[in-house]
Protein backbone atom coordinates (compact mmCIF):
# COMPACT_ATOMS: atom_id res chain seq x y z
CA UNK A 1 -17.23 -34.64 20.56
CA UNK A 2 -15.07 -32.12 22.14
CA UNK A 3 -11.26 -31.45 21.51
CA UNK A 4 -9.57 -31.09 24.71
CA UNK A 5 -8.11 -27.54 25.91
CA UNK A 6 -4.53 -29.26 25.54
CA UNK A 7 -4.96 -30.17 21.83
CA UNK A 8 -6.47 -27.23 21.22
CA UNK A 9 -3.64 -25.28 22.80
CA UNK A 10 -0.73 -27.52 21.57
CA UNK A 11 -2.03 -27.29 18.08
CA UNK A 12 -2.27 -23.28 18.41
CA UNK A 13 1.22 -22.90 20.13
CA UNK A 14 2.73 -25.15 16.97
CA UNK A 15 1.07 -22.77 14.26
CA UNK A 16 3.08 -20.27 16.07
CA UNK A 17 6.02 -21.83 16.05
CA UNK A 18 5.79 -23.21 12.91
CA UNK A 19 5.27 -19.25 11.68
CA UNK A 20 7.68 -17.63 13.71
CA UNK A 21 11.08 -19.99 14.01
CA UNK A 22 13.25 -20.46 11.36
CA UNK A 23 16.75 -22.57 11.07
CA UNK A 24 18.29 -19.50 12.90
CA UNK A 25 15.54 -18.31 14.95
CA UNK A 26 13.93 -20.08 18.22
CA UNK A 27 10.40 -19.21 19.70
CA UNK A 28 10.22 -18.55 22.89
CA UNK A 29 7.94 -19.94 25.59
CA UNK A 30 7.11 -16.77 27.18
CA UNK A 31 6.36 -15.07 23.37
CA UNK A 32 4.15 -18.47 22.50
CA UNK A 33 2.09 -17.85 25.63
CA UNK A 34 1.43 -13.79 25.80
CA UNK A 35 0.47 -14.18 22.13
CA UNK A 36 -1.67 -17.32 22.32
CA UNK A 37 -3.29 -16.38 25.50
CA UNK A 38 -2.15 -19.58 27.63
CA UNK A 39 -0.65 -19.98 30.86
CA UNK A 40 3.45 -20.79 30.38
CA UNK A 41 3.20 -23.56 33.44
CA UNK A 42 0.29 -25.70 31.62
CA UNK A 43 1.91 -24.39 27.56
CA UNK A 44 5.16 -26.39 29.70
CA UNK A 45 3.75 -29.20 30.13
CA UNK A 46 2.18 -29.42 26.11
CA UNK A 47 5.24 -28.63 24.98
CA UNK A 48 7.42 -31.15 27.39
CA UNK A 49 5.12 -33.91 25.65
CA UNK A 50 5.96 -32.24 21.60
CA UNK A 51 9.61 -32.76 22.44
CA UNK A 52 9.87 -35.85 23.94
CA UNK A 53 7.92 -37.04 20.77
CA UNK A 54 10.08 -35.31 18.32
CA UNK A 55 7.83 -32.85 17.16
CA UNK A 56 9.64 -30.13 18.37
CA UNK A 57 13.00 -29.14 19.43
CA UNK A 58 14.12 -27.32 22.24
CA UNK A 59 17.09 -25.40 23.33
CA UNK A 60 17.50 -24.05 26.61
CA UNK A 61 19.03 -20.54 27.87
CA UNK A 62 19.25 -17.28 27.12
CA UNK A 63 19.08 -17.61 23.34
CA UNK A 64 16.54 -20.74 23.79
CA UNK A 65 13.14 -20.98 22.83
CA UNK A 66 11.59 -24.41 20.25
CA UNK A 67 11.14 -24.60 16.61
CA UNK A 68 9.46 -27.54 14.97
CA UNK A 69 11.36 -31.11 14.36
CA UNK A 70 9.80 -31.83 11.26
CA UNK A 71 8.26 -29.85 8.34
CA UNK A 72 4.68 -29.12 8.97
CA UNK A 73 3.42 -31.14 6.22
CA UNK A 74 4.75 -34.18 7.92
CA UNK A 75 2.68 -33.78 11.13
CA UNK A 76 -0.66 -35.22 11.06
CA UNK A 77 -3.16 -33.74 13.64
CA UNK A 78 -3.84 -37.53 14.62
CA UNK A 79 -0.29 -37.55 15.70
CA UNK A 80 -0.71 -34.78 17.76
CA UNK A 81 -4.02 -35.65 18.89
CA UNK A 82 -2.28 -38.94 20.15
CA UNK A 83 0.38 -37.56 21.89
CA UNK A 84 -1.85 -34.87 24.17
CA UNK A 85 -4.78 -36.30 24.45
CA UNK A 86 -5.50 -39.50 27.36
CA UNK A 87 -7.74 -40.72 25.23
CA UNK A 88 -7.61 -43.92 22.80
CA UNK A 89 -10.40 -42.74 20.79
CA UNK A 90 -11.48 -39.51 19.52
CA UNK A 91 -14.83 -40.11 19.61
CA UNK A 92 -16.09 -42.68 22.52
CA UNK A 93 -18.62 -44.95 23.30
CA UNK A 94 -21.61 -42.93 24.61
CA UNK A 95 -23.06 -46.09 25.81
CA UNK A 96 -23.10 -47.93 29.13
CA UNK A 97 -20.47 -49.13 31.11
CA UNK A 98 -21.27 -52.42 30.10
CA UNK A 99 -21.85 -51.54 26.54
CA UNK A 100 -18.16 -50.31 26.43
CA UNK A 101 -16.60 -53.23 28.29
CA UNK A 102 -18.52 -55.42 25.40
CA UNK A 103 -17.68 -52.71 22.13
CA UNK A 104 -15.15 -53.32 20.01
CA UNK A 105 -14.47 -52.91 16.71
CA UNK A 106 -15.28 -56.42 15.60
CA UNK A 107 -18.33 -56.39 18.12
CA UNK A 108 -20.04 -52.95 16.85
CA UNK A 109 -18.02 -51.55 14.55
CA UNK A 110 -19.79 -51.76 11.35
CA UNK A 111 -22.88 -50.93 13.88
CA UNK A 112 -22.51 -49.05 16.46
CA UNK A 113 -22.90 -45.07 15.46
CA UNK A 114 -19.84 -43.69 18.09
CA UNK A 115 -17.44 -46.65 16.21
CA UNK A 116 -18.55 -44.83 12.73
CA UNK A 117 -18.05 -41.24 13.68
CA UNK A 118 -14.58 -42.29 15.33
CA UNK A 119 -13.60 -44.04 12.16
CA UNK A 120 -14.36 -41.24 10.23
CA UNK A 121 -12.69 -38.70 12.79
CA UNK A 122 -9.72 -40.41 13.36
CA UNK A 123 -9.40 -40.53 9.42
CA UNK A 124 -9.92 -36.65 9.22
CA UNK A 125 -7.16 -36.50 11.81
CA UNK A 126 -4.94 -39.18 9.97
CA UNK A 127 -5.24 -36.71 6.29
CA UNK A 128 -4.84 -33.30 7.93
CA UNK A 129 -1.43 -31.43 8.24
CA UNK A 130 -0.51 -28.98 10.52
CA UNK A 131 0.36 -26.96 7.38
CA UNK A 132 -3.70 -27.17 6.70
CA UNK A 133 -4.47 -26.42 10.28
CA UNK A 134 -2.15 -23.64 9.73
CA UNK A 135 -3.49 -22.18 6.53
CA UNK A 136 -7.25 -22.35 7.71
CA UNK A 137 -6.75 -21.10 11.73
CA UNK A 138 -7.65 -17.53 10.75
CA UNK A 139 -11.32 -19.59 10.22
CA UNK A 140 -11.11 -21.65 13.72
């Protein structure tokens, strides 16, 4: 299983907002991406998908920049996982074609070892606050 470049990214650019922004105090784009080491056209386009969700908020202009929505502790990874990843699952099928269009949870998933580890991934995901992501990135 790989986390995409976007979650990876979006999680990273919402640490630093979550550290930097206050009530008073916005973050802005071009300070997320020179720190974080990300192009500002694709950081756009993860943070276009954090507002529209609520996640963050945004304020354009000269004394714009984003600050989070919602206290860190309420944001669960999954959520975020959910809103920048395509995917359904975090951990696929690594089966056929056929085997996929067959899989489903009542079909293989007490058996089938990719159901497990997604079960058990998504449920990581589901108990994990960006305030934990936040007090543990000096170790990702």
């Amino acid at each position: 299983m790989k986390i995409s470049t976007k979650v990876r990214y979006g999680l990273r650019a919402l640490a630093y907002i979550a550290e930097k922004s206050g009530e008073e105090k916005l973050v802005r784009i071009k300070e997320i991406a020179d720190d974080q080491n990300i192009s500002v056209q694709y950081l756009e386009q993860i943070l276009f998908k954090l507002k529209n969700e609520n996640i963050i908020e945004g304020k354009r202009g000269p004394n714009g920049g984003y600050r989070l929505a919602k206290e860190p502790t309420e944001i669960t990874l999954h959520q975020l996982y959910k809103i920048l990843d395509e995917e359904d699952k975090v951990i696929d099928c690594n089966e056929s074609e056929e085997h996929k269009a067959t899989c489903s949870e009542q079909t293989c998933g007490t058996t089938c070892i990719w159901s497990k580890l997604d079960s058990a991934m998504t449920k990581i995901l589901k108990e994990t606050t960006l305030n934990e992501f936040i007090k543990n990135k000096d170790m990702i």
